[in-house]
Protein backbone atom coordinates (compact mmCIF):
# COMPACT_ATOMS: atom_id res chain seq x y z
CA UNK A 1 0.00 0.00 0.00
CA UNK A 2 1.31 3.47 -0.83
CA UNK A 3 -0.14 6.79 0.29
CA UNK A 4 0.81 9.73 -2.64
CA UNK A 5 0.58 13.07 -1.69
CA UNK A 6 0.99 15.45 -5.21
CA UNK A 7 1.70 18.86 -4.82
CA UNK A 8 1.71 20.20 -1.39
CA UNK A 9 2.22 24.40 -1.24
CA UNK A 10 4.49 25.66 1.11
CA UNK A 11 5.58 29.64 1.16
CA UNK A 12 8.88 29.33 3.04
CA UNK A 13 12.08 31.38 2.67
CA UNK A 14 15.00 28.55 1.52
CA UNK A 15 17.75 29.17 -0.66
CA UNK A 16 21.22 30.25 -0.77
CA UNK A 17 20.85 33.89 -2.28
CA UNK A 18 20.05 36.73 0.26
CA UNK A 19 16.78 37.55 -2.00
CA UNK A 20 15.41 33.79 -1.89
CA UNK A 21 15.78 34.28 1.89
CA UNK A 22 14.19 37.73 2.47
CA UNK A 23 11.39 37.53 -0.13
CA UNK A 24 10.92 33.56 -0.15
CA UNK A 25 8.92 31.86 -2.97
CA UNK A 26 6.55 28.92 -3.49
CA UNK A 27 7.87 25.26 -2.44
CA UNK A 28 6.20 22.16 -3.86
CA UNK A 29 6.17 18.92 -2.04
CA UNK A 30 5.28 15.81 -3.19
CA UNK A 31 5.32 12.70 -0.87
CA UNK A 32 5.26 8.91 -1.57
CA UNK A 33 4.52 6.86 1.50
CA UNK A 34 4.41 3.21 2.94
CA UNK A 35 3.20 2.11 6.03
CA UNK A 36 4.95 -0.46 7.95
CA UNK A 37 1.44 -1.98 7.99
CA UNK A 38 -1.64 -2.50 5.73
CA UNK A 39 -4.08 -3.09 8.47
CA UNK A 40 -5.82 0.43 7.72
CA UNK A 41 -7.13 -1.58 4.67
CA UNK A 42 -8.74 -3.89 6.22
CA UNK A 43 -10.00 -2.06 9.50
CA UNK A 44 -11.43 1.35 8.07
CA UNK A 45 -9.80 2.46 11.55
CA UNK A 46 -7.48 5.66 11.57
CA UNK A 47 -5.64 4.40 14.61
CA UNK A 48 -4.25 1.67 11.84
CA UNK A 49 -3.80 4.38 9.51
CA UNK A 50 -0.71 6.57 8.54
CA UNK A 51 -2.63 10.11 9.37
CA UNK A 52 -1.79 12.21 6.02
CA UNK A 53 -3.13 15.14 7.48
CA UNK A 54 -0.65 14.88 10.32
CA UNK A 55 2.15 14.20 7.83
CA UNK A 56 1.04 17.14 6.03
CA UNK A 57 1.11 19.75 8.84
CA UNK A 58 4.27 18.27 9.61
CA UNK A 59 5.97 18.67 6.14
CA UNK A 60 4.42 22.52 6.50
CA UNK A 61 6.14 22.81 9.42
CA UNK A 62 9.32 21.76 8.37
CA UNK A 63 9.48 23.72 5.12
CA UNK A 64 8.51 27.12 7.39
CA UNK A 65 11.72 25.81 9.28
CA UNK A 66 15.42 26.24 8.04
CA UNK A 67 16.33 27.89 6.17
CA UNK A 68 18.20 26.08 4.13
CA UNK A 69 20.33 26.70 1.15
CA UNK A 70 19.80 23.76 -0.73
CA UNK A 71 16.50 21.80 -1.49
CA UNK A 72 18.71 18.58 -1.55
CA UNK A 73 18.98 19.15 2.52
CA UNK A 74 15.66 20.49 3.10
CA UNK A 75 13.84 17.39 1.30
CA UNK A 76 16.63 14.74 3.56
CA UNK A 77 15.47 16.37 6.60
CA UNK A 78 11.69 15.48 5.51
CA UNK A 79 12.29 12.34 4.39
CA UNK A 80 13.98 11.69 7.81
CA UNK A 81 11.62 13.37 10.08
CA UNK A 82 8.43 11.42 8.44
CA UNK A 83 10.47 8.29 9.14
CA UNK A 84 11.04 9.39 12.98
CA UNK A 85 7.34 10.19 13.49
CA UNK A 86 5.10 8.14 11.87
CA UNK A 87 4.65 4.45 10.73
CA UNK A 88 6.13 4.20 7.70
CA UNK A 89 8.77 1.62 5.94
CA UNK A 90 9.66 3.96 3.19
CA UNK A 91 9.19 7.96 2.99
CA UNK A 92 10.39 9.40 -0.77
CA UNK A 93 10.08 13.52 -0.65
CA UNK A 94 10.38 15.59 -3.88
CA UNK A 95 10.64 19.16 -3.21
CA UNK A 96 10.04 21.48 -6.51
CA UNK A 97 10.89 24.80 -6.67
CA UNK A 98 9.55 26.77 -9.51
CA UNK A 99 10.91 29.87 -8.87
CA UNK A 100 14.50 28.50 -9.05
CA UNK A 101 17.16 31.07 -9.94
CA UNK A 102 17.60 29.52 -13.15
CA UNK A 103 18.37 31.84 -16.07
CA UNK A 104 16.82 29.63 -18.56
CA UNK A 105 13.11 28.95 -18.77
CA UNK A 106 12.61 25.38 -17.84
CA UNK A 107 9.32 23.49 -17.20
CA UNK A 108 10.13 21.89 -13.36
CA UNK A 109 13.09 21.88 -11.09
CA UNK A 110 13.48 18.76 -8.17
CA UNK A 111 15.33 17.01 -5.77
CA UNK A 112 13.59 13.66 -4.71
CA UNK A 113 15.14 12.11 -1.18
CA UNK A 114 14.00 8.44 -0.21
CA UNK A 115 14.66 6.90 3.07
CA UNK A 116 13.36 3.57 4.25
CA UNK A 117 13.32 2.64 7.43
């Protein structure tokens, strides 16, 4: 069983130019989840469930944390945390950012971190 989150928004201030820090952009996460157990499937119970409304606020309040420079750091300390506080046997984190100081137009820009557990 795998839980997909697509495009989470996060307005946080992460980067290593003075302007990506003061003015911030738009972050977006995208999670791929496992639980250590499939119960929830056949329960219907939350308590056997991997909350993904938990695991969102949590990724929200990560990405207003930092800052970091690079989005290679900030999506391994994601992919870590998620492991630490939830049930999961794998957590994969792509963090996109946009509004990458890129001088070239280009359509998406990523780092994707997976840690099992």
């Amino acid at each position: 069983m795998l839980i997909e989150v697509r495009g989470l928004e996060v307005f946080a201030h992460h980067g290593v130019f003075e302007h990506e820090r003061r003015d911030g952009q738009t972050f977006l996460v995208d999670l791929t989840l496992e639980p250590l157990s499939d119960r929830a499937g056949d329960t219907d119970r939350l308590d056997d469930a991997v909350d993904y409304g938990a695991v969102c606020e949590r990724v929200v309040e990560l990405l207003k944390g930092g800052p970091y420079d690079l989005i290679e750091r900030l999506a391994t300390v994601v992919a870590d945390d998620l492991l630490e506080r939830f049930p999961l046997a794998l957590a994969r984190v792509t963090v996109h950012k946009p509004q990458a100081p890129v001088p070239h137009p280009f359509g998406d820009l990523s780092v994707t971190v997976e840690r099992r557990a």
